[in-house]
N, C-alpha and C. Protein backbone atom coordinates (compact mmCIF):
# COMPACT_ATOMS: atom_id res chain seq x y z
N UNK A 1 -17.36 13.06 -15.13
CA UNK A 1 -16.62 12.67 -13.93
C UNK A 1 -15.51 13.68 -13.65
N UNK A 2 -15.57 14.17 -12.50
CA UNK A 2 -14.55 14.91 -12.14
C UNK A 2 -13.07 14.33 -12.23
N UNK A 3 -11.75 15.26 -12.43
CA UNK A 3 -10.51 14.31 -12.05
C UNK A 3 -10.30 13.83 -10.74
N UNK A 4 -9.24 12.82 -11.18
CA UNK A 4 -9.58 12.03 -9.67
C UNK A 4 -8.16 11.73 -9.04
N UNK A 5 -7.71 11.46 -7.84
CA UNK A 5 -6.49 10.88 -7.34
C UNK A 5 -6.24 9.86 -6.87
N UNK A 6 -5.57 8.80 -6.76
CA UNK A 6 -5.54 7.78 -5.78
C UNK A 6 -4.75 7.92 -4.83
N UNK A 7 -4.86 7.57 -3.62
CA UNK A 7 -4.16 7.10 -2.17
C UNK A 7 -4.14 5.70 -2.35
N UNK A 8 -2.39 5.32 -1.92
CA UNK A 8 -2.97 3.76 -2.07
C UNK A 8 -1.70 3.86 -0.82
N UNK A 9 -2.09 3.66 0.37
CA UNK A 9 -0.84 3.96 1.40
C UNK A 9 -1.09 2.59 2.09
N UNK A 10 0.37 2.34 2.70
CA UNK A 10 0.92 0.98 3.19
C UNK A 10 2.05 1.15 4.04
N UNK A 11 2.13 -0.27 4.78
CA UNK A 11 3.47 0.12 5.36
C UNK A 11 4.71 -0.70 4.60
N UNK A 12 4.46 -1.10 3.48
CA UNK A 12 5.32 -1.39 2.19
C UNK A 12 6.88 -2.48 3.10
N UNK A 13 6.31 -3.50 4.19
CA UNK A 13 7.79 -3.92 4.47
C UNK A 13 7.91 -5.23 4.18
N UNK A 14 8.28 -5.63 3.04
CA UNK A 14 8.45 -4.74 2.00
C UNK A 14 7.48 -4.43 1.07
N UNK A 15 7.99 -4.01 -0.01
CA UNK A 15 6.77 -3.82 -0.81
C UNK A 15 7.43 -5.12 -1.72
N UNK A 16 5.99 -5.57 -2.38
CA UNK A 16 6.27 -6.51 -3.20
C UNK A 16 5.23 -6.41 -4.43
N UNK A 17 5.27 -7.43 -5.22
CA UNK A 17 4.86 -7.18 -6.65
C UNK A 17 3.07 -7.40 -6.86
N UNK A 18 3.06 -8.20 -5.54
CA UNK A 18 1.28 -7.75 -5.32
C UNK A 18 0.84 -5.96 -5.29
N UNK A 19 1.51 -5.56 -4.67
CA UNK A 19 1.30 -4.04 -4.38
C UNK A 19 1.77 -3.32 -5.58
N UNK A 20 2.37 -3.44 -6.28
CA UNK A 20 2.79 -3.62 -8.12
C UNK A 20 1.68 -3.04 -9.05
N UNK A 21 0.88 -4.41 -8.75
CA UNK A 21 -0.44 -5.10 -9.64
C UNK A 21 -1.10 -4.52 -8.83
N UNK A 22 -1.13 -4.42 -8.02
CA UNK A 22 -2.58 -3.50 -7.49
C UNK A 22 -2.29 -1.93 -7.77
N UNK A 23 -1.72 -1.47 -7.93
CA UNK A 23 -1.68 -0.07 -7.80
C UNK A 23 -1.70 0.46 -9.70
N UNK A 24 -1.16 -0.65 -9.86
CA UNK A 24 -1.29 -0.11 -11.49
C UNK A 24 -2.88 -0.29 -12.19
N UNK A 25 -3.40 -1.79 -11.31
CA UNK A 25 -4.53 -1.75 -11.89
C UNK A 25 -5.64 -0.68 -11.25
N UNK A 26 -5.22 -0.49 -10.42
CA UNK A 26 -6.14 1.00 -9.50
C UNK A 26 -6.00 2.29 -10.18
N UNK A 27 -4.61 2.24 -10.93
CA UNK A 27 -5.01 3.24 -11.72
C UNK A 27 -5.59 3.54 -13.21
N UNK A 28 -5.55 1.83 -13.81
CA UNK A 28 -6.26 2.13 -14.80
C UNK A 28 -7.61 2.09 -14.66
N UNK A 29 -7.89 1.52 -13.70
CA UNK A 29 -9.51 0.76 -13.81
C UNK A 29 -10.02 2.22 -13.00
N UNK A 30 -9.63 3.12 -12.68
CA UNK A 30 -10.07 4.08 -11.86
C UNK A 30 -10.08 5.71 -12.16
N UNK A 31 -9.24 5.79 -13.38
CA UNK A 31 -9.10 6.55 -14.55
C UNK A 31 -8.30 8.07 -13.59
N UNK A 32 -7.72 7.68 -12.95
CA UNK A 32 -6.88 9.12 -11.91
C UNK A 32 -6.11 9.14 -12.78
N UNK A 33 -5.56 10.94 -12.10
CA UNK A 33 -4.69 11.43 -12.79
C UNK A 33 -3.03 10.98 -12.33
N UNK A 34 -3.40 10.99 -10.90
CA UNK A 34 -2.42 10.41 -10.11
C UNK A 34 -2.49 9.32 -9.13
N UNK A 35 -1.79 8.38 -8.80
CA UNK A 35 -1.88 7.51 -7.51
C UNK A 35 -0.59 8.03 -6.71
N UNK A 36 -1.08 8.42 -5.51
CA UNK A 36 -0.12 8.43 -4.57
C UNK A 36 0.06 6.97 -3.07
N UNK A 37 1.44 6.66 -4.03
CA UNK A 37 1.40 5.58 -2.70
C UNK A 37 2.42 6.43 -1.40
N UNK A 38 1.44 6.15 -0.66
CA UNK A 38 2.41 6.69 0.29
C UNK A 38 2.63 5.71 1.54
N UNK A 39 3.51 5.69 2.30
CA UNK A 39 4.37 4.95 2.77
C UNK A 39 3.77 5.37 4.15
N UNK A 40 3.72 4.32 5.12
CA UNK A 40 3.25 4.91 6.38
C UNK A 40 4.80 5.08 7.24
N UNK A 41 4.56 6.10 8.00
CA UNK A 41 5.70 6.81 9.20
C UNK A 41 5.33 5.54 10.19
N UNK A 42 4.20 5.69 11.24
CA UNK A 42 4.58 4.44 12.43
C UNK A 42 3.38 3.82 12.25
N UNK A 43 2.50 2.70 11.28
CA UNK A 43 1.36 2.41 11.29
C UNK A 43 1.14 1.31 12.48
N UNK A 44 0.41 2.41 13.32
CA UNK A 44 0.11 2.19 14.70
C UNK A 44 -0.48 1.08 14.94
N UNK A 45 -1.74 0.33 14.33
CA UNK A 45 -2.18 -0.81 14.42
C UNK A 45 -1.10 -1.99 14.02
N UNK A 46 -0.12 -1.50 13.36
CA UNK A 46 0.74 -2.91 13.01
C UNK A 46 1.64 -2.62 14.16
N UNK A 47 2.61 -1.23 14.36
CA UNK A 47 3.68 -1.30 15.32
C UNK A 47 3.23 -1.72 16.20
N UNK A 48 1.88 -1.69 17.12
CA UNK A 48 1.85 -2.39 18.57
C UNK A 48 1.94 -3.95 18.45
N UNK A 49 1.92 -4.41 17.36
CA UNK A 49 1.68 -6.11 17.33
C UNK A 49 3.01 -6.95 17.04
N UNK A 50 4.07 -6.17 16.26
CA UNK A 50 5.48 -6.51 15.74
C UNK A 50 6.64 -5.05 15.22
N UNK A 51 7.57 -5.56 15.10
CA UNK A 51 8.27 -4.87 15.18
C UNK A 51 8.36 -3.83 13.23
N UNK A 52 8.68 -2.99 13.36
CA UNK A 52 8.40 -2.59 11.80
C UNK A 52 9.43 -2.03 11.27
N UNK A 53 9.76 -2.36 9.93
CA UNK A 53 11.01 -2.04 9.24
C UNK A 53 11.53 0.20 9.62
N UNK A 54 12.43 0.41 9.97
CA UNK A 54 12.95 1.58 9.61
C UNK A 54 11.97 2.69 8.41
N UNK A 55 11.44 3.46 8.54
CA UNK A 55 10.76 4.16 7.58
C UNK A 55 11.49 4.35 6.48
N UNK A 56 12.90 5.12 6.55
CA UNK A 56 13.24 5.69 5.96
C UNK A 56 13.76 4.01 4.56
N UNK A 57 14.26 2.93 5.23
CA UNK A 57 14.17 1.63 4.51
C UNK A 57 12.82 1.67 3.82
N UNK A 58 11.72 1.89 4.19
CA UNK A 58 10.67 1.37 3.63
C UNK A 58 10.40 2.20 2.60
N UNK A 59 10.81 3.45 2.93
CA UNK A 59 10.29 4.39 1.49
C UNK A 59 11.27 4.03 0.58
N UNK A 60 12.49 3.88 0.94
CA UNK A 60 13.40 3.65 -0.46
C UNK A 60 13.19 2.78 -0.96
N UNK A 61 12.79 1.48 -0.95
CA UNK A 61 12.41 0.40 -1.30
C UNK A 61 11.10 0.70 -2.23
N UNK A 62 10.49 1.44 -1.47
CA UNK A 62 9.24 1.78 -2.61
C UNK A 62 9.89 2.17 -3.23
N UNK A 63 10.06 3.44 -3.21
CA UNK A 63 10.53 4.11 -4.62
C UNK A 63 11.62 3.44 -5.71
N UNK A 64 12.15 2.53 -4.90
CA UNK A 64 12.91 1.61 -6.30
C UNK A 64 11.77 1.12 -6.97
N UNK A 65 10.39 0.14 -6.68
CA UNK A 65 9.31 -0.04 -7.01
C UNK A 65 8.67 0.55 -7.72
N UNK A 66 8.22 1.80 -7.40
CA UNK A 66 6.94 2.52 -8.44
C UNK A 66 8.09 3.65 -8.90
N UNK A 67 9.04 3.68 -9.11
CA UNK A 67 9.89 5.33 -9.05
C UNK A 67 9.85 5.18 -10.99
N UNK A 68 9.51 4.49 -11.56
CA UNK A 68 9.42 4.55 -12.98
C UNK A 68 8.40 3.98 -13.94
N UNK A 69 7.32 4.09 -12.78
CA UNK A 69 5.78 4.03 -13.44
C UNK A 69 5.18 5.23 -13.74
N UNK A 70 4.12 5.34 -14.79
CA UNK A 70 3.44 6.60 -15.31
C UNK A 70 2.09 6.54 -13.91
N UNK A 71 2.16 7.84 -14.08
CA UNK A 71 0.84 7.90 -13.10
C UNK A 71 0.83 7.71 -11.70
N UNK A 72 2.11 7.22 -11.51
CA UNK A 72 2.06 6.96 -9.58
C UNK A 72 3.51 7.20 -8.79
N UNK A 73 2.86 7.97 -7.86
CA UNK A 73 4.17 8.75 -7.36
C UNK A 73 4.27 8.30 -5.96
N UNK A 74 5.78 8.17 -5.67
CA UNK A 74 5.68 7.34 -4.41
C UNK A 74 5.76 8.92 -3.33
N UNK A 75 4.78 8.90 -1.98
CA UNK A 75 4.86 9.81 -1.17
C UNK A 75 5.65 9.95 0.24
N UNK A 76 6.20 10.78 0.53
CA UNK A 76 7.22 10.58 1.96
C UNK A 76 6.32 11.32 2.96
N UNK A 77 4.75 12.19 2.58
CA UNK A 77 3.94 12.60 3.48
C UNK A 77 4.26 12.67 4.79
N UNK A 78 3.55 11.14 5.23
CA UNK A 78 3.08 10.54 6.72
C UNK A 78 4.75 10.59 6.98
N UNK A 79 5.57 10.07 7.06
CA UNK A 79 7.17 10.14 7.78
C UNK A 79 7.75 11.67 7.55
N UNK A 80 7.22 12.48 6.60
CA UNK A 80 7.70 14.06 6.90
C UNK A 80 6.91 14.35 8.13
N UNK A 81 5.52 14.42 8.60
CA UNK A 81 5.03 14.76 9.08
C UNK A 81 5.50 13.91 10.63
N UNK A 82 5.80 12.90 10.32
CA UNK A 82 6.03 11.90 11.81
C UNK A 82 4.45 11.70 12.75
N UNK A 83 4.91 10.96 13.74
CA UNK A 83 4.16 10.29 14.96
C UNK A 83 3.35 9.48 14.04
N UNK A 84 2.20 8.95 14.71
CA UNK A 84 1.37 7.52 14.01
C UNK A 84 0.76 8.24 13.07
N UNK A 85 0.36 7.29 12.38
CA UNK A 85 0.12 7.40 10.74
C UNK A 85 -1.64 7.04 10.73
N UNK A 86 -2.15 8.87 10.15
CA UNK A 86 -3.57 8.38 10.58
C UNK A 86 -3.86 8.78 9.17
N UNK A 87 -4.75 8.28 8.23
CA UNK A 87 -4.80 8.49 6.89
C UNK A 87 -5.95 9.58 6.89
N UNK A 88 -6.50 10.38 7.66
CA UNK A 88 -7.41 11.04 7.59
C UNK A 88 -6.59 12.70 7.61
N UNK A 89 -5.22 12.56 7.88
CA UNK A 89 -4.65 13.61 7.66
C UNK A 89 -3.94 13.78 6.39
N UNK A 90 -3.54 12.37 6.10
CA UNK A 90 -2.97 12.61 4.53
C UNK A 90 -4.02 12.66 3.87
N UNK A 91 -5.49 12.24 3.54
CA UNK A 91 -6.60 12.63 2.50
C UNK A 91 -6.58 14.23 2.61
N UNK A 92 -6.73 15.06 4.35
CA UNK A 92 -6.29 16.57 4.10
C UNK A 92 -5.49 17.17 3.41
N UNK A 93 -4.36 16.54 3.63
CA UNK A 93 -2.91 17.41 2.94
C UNK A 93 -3.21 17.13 1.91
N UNK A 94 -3.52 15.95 0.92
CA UNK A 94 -3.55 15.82 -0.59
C UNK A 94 -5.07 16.53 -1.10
N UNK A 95 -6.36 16.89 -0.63
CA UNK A 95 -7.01 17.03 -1.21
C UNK A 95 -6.79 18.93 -2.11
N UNK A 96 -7.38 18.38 -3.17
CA UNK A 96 -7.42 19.76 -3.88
C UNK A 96 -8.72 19.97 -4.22
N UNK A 97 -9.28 21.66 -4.76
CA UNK A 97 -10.45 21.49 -5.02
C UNK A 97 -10.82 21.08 -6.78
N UNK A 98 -12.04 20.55 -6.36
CA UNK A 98 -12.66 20.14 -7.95
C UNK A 98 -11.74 18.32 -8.41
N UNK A 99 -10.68 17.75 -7.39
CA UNK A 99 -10.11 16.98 -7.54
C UNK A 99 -11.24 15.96 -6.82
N UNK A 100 -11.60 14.69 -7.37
CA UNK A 100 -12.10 13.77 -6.14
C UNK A 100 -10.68 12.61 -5.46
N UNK A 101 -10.99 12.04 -4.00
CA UNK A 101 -10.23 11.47 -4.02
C UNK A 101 -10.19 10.15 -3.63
N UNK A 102 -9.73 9.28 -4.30
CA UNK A 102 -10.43 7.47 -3.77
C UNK A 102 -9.47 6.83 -3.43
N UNK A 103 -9.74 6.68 -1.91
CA UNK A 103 -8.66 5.70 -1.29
C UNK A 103 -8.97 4.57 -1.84
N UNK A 104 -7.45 3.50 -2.14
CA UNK A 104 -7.21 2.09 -3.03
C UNK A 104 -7.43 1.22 -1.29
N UNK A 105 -7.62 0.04 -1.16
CA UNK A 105 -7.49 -0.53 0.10
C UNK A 105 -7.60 -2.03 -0.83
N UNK A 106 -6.75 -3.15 -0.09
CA UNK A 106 -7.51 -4.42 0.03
C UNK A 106 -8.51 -4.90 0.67
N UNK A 107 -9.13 -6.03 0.57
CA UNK A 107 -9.99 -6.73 1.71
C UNK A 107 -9.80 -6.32 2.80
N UNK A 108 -8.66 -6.88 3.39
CA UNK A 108 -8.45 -6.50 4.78
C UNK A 108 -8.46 -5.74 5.17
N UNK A 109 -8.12 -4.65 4.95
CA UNK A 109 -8.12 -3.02 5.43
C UNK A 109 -9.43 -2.85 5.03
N UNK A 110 -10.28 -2.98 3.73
CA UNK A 110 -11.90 -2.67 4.13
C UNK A 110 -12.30 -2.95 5.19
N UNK A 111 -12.09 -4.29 5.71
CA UNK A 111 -12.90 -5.37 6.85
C UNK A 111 -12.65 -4.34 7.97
N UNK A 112 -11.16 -3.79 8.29
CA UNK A 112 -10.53 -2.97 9.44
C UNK A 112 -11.32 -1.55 9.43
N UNK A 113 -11.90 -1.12 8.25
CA UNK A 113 -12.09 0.29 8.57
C UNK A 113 -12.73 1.06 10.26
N UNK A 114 -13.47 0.03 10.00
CA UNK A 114 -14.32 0.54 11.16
C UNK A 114 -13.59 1.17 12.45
N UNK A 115 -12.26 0.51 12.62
CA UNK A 115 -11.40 0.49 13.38
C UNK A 115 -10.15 1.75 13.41
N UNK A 116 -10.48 2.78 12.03
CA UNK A 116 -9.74 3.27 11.67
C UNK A 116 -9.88 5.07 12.16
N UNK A 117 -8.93 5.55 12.67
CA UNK A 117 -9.25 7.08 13.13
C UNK A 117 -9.73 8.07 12.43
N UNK A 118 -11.29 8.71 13.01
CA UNK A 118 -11.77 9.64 12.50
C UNK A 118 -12.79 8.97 11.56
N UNK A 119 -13.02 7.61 11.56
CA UNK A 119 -13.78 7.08 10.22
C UNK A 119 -14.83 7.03 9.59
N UNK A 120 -15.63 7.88 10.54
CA UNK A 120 -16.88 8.86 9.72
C UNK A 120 -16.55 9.66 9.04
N UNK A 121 -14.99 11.09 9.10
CA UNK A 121 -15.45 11.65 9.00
C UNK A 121 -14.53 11.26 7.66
N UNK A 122 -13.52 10.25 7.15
CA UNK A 122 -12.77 9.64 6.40
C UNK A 122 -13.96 9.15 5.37
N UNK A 123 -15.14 8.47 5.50
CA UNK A 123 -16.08 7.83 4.48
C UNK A 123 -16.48 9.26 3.60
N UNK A 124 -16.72 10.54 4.70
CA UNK A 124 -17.55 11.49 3.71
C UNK A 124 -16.20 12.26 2.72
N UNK A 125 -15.15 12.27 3.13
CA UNK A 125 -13.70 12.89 2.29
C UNK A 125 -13.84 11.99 0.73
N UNK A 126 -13.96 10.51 0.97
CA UNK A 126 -13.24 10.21 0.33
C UNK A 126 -13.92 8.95 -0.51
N UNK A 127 -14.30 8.14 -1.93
CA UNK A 127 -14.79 7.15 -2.74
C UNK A 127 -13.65 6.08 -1.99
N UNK A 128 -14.34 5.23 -1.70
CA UNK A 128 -13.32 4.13 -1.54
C UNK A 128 -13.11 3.15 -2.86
N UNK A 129 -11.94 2.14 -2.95
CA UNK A 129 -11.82 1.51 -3.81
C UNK A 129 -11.19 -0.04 -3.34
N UNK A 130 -11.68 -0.67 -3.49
CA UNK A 130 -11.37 -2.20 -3.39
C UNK A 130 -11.22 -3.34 -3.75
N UNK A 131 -9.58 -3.17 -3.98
CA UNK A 131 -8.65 -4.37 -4.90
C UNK A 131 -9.29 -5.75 -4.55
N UNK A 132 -9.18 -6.18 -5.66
CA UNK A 132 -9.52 -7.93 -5.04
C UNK A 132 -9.81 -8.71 -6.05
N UNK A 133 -9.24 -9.93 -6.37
CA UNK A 133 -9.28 -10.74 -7.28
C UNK A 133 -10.61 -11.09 -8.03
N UNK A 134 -10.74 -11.04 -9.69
CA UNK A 134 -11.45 -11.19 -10.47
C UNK A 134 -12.94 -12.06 -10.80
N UNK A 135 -12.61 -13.12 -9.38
CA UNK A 135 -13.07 -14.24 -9.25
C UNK A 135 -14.22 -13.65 -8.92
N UNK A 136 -13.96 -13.18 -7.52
CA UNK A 136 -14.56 -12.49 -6.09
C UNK A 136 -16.09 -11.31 -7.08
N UNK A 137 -17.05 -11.42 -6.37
CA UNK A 137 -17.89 -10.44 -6.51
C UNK A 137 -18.04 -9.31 -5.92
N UNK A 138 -17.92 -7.86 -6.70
CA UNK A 138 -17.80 -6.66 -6.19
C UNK A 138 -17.72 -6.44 -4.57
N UNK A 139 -16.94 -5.72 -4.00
CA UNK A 139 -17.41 -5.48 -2.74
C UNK A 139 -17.79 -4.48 -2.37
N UNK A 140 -19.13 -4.11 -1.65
CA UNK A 140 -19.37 -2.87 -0.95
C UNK A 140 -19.46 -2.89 0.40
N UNK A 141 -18.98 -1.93 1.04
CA UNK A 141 -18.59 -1.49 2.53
C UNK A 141 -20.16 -0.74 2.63
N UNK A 142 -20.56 -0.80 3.95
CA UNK A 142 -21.64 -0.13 4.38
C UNK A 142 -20.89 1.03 5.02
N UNK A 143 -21.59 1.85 4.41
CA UNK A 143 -21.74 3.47 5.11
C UNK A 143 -20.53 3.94 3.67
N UNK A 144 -20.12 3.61 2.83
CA UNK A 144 -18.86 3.98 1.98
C UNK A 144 -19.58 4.16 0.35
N UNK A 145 -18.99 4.96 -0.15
CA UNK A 145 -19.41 5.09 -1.40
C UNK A 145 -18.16 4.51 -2.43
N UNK A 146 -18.65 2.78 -2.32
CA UNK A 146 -17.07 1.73 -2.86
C UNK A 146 -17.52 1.59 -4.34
N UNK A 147 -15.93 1.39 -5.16
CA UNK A 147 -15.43 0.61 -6.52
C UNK A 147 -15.34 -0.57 -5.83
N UNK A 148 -15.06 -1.29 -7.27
CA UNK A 148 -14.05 -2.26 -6.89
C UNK A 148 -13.39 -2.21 -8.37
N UNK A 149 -11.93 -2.45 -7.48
CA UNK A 149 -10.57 -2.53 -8.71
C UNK A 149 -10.45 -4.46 -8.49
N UNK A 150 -10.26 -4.83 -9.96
CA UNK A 150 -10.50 -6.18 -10.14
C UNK A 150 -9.22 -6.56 -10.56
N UNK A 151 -8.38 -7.31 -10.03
CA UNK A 151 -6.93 -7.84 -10.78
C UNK A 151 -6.86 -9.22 -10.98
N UNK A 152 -5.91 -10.16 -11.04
CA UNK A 152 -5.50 -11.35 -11.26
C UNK A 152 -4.93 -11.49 -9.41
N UNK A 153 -4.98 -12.87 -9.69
CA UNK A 153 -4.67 -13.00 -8.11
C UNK A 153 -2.82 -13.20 -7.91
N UNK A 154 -2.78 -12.91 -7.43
CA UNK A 154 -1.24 -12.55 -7.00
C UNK A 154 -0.63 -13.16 -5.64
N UNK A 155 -0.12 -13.71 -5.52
CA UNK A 155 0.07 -14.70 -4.13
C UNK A 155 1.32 -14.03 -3.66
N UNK A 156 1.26 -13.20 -3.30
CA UNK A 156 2.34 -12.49 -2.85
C UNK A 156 1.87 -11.63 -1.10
N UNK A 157 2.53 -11.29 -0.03
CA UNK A 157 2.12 -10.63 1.08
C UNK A 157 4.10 -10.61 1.60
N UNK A 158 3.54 -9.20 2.17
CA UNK A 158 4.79 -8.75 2.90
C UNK A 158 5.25 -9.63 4.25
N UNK A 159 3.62 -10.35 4.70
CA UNK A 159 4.37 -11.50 5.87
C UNK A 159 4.96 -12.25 5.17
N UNK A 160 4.90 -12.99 4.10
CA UNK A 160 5.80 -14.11 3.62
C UNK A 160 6.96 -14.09 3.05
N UNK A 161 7.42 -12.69 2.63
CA UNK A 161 8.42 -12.41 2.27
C UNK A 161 9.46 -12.61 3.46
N UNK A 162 8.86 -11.77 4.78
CA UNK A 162 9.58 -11.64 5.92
C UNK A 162 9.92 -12.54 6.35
N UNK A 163 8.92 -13.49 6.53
CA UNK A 163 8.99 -14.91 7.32
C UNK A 163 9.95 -16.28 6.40
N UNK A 164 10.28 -15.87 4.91
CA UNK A 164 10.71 -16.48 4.36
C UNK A 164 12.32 -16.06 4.83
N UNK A 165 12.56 -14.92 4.76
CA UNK A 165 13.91 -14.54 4.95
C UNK A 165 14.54 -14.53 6.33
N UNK A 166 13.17 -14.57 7.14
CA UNK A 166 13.67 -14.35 8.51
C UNK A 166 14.19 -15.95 9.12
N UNK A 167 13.46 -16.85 9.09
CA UNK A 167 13.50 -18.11 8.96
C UNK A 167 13.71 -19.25 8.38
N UNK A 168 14.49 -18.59 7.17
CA UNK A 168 15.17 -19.44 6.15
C UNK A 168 16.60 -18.95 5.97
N UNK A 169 17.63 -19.98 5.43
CA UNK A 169 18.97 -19.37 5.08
C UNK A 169 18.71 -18.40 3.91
N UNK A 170 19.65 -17.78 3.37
CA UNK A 170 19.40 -16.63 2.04
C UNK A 170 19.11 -17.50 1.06
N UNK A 171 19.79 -18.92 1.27
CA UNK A 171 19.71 -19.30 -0.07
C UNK A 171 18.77 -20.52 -0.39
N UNK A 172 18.35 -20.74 0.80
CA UNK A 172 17.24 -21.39 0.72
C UNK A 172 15.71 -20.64 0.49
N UNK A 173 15.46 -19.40 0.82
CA UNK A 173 14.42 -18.47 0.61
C UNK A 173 14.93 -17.51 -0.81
N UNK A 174 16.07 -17.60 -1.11
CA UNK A 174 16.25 -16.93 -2.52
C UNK A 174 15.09 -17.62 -3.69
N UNK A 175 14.71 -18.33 -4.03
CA UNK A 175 14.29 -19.05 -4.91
C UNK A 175 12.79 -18.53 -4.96
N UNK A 176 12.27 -18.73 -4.16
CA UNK A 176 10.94 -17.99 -3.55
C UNK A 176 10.50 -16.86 -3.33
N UNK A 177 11.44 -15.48 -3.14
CA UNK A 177 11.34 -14.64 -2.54
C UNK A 177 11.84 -13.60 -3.81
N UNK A 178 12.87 -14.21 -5.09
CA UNK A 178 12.93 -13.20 -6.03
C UNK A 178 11.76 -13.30 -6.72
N UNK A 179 10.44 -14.43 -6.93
CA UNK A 179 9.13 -14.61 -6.94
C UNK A 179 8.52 -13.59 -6.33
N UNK A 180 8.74 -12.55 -5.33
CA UNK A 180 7.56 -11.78 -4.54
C UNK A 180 8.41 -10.66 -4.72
N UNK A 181 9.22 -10.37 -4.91
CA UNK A 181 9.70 -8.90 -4.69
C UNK A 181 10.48 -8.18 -6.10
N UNK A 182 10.21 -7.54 -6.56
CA UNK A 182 11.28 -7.37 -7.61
C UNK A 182 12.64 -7.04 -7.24
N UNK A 183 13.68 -7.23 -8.60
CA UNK A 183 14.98 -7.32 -8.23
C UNK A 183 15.75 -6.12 -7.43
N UNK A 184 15.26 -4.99 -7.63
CA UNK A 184 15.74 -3.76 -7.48
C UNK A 184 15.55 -3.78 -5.69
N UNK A 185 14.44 -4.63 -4.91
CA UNK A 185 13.99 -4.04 -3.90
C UNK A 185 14.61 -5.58 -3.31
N UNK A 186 15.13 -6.79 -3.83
CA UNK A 186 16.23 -7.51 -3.09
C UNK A 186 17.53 -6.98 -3.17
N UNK A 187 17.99 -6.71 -4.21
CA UNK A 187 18.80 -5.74 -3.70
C UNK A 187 19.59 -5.52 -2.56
N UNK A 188 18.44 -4.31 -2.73
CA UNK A 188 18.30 -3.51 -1.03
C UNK A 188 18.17 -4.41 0.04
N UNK A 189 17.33 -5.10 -0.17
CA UNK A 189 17.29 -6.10 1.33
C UNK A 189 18.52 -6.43 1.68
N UNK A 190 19.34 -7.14 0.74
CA UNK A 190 20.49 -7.83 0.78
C UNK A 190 21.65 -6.72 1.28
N UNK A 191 22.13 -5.93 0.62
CA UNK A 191 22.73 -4.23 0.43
C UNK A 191 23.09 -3.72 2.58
N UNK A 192 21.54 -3.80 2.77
CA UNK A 192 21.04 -3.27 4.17
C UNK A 192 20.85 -4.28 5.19
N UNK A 193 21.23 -6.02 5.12
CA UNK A 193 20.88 -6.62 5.86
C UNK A 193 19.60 -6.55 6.88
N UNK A 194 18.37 -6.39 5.81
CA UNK A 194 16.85 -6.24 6.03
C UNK A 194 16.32 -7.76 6.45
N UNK A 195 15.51 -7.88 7.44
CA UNK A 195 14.89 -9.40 7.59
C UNK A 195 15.79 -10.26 7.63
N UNK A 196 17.12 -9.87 8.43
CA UNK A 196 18.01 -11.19 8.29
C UNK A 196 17.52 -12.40 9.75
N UNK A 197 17.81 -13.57 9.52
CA UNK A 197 17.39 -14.56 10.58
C UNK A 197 17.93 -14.05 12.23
């Protein structure tokens, strides 16, 4: 097997401890040398639907997150580069030769590909890989040459974090919410008055 890299890119608002567990188990179960999470600049399918955290918030927050894990490096790519965030340019910029490279995705973003820019020519770049609880039986994408990365299920999502803080007092969503995020990245929320009601 050739060496390998991971992409595991998001729009991390925030990032929470599902995205944790997935990225660590993507990199063992997937044997890379590196995972690059990288952070999306304006992810265009979400900005037209709601409003989206500050980039430059969202990367720091990662990097409190993965900034002291082996093997995975948080990326500022897509927001150096600016305008919408199309992942068929970051598989360019990161590919090297003799390196393979396997984008990490959940369910949902498999289900979305189809929908995704350039996405023919994104299936032949790149092995896909697809997180998803242990229970669940392998998934393969048609037209994709898919893994699947298998974890524990994790009840964690960046809407509920938001919607907890946005619509709850602090201290009524505190209880719940140091549950989904690690401490380093409430914090910051708190620090920056992030998701306040």
């Amino acid at each position: 097997m050739p060496p390998r890299q991971g992409i595991f890119g998001g729009t991390f608002d925030p990032p929470h401890v599902g995205h944790v567990a997935a990225a660590i188990c993507a990199r063992d179960q997937l044997g890379t040398d590196i995972v690059h999470v990288v952070v999306a600049n304006d992810p265009w399918q979400k900005s037209a639907e709601r409003s989206v955290t500050s980039a430059n918030h969202r990367l720091a927050m990662t990097q409190l997150v993965f900034g002291g894990l082996a093997g995975i490096e948080v990326s500022a790519l897509e927001i150096e580069r600016g305008g919408p965030t199309y992942t068929i340019d970051t598989v360019i910029a990161l590919e090297r030769p003799g390196i393979e490279t396997v984008l990490i995705v959940g369910p949902a973003a498999a289900s979305g590909l189809p929908t995704w820019h350039r996405v023919s020519e994104l299936s032949e770049r790149v092995r896909l890989a697809v997180v998803q609880p242990r229970s669940e039986p392998p998934t393969h994408v048609e037209g994709w040459r898919t893994e699947t990365v298998f974890m524990d299920p994790v009840e964690a999502s960046a809407t509920l974090v938001r919607d907890l803080l946005v619509h709850r007092t602090r201290s009524e969503a505190m209880p719940e919410v140091t549950r989904l995020v690690p401490p380093a990245v409430m914090s910051y929320i708190t620090r920056h008055s992030l998701y306040s009601p």
